[in-house]
Protein backbone atom coordinates (compact mmCIF):
# COMPACT_ATOMS: atom_id res chain seq x y z
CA UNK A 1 13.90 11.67 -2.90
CA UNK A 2 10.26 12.07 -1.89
CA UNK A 3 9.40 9.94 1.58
CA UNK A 4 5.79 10.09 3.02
CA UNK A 5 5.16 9.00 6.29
CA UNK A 6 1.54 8.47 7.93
CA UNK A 7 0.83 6.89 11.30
CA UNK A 8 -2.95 5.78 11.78
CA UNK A 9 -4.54 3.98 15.36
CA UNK A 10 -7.17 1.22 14.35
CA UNK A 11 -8.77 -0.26 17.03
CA UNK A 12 -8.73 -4.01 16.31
CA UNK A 13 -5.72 -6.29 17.09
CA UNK A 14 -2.62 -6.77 15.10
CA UNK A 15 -3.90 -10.22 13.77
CA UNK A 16 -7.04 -8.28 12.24
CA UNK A 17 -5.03 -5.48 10.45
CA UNK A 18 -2.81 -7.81 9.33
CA UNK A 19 -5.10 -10.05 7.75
CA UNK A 20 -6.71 -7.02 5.66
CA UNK A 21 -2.88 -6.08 4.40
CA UNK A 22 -1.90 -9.12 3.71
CA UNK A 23 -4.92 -9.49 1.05
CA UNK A 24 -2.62 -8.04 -1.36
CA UNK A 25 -5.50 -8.28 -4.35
CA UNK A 26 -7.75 -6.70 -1.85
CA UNK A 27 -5.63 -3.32 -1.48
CA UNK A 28 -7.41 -1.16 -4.62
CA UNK A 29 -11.07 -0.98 -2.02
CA UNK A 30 -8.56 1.00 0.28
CA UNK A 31 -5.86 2.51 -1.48
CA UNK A 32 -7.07 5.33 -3.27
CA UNK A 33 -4.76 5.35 -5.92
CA UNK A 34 -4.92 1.59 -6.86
CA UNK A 35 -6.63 0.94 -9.76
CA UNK A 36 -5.85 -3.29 -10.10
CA UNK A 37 -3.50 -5.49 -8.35
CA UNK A 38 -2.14 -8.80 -9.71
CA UNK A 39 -0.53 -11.40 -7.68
CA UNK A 40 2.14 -13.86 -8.84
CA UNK A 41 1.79 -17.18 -7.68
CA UNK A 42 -0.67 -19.62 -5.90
CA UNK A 43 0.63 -19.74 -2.39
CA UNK A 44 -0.05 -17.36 0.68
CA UNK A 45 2.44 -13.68 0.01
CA UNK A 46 5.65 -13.76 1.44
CA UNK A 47 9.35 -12.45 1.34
CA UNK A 48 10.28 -12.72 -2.55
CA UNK A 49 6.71 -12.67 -3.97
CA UNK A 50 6.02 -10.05 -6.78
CA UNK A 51 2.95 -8.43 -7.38
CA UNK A 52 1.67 -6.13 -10.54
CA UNK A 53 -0.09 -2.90 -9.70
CA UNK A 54 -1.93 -0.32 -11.61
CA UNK A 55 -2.76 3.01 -10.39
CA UNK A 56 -3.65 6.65 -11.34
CA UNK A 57 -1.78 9.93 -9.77
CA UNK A 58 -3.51 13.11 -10.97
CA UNK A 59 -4.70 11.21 -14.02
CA UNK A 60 -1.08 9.32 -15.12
CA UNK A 61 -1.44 5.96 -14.88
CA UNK A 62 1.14 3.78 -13.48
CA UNK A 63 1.95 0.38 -13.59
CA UNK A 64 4.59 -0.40 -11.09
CA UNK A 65 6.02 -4.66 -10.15
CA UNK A 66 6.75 -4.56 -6.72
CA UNK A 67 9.04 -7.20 -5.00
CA UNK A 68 8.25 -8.34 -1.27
CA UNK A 69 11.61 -7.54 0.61
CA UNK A 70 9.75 -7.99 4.58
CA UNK A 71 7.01 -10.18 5.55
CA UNK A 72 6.43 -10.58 9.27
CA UNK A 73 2.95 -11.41 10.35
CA UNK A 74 1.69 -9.64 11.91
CA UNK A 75 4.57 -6.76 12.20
CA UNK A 76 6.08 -5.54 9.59
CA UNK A 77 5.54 -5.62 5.91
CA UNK A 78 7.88 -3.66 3.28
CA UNK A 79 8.10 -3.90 -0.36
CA UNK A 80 10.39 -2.64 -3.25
CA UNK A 81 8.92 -1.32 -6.97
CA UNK A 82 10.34 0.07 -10.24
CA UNK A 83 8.53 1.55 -13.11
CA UNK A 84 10.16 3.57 -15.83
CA UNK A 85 9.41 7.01 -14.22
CA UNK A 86 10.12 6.19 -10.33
CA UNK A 87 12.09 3.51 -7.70
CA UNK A 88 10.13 3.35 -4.97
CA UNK A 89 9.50 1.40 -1.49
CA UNK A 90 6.92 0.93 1.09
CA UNK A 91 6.77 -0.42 4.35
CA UNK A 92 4.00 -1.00 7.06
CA UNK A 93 4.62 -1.69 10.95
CA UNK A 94 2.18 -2.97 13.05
CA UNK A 95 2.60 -1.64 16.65
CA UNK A 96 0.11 -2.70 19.07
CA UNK A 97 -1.61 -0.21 21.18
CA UNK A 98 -3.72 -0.91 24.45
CA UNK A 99 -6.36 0.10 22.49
CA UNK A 100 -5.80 -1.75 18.99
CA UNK A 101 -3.24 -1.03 16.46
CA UNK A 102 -0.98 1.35 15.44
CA UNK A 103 0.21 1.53 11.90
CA UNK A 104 3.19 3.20 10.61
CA UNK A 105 3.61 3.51 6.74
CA UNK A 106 6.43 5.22 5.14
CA UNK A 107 6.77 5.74 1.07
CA UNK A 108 10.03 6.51 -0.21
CA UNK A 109 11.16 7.10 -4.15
CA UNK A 110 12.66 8.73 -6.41
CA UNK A 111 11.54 10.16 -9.91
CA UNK A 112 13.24 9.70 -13.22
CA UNK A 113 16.68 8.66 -11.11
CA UNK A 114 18.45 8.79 -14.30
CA UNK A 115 17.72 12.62 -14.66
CA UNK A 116 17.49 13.87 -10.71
CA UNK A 117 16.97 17.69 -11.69
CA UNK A 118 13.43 16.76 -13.27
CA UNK A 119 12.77 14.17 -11.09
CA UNK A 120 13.06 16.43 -8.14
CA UNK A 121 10.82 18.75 -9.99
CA UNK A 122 8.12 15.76 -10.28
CA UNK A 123 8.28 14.72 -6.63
CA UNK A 124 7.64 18.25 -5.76
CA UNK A 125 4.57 18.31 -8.17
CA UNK A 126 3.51 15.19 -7.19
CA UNK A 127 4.08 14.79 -3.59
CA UNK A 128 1.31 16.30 -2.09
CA UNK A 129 -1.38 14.23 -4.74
CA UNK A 130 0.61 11.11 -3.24
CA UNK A 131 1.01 12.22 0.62
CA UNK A 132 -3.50 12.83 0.37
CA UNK A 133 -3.93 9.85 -1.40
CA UNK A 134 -1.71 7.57 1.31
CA UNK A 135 -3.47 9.18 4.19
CA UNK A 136 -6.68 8.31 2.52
CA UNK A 137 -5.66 4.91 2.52
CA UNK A 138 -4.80 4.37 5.83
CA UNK A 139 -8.28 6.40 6.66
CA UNK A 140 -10.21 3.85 4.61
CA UNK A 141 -8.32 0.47 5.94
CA UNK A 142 -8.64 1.84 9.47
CA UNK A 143 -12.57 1.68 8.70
CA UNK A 144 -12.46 -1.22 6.74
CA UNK A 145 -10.90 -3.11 9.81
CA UNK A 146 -12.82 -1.90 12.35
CA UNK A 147 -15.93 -2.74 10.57
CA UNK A 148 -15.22 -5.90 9.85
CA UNK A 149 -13.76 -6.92 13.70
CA UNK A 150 -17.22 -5.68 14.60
CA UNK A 151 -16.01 -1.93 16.20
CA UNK A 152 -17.80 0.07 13.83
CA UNK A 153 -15.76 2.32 11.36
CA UNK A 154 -16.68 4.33 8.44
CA UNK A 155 -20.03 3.85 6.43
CA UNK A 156 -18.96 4.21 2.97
CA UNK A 157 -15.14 2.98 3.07
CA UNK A 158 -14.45 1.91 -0.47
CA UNK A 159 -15.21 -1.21 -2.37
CA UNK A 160 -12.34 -2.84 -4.52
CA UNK A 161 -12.14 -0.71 -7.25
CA UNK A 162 -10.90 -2.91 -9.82
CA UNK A 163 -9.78 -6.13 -11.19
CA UNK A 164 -8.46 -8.68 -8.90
CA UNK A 165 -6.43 -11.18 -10.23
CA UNK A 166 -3.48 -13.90 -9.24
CA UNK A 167 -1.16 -15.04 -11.71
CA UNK A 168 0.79 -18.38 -12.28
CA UNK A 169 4.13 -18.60 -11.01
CA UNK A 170 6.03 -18.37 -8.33
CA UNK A 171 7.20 -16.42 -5.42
């Protein structure tokens, strides 16, 4: 099993960096491996609502439906994915700070579970491209955040990179 874990400090309040993670179709301008996210439903994200991502890891594309297992504004977000290749999960916590915010995200999962020899083989590969890329992220939201709650941040934190789009259904 490969799990990732990055901590980042933002300085802007729990509320703030929650609002920016809770724009689920807003996560490919800061995660660097997002290519497009699509949201099921019409209604605000919460516990139970699925969401369709594509993304790119050294060139492989992904497409991975991810299930919301935690939603707790503004502490604690976690979510559970499958594609054919990997189970995965991911979950944010929102600690504040007396300065701002810290935020905690861990990324667990598991490649090819059915045959654990090569999938061990592929998280080793792998794992670094994903453990830069999630740091990244949490680089880029940190600016993001603090840009837009007026503390400055990063000149040049990334636009959304792709499609945004919400699909009909429900949570």
């Amino acid at each position: 099993m490969l799990t990732i874990e990055h901590t980042v400090h933002v300085a802007a309040s729990p509320e703030a960096v929650w609002a920016h993670l809770a724009a689920l179709e807003e996560a490919p301008g800061w995660v660097t491996l997002l290519e497009s996210v699509t949201v099921e439903g019409d209604g605000p994200p919460g516990k139970g609502t699925r969401f369709h991502e594509r993304s790119r890891v050294a060139g492989v594309p992904f497409e991975t439906t991810w299930t919301i297992t935690a939603w707790e504004s503004p502490r604690r977000q976690a979510y559970a994915g499958a594609t054919p290749a990997m189970d995965a999960r991911i979950a944010l916590w929102l600690t504040p700070t007396d300065t701002g915010t810290r935020i905690r995200h861990r990324f667990t999962g598991t490649m090819l579970p059915g045959v654990p020899a090569i999938g061990r083989v592929l998280e080793w590969g792998f794992g670094g491209l994903v453990r830069r890329g999630l740091r990244k992220s949490l680089q880029h939201v940190r600016a993001l955040v603090e840009r837009a709650d007026g503390r400055g941040g990063k000149a040049g934190a990334p636009r959304c990179k792709g499609p945004v789009t919400r699909r009909a259904g429900g949570h």
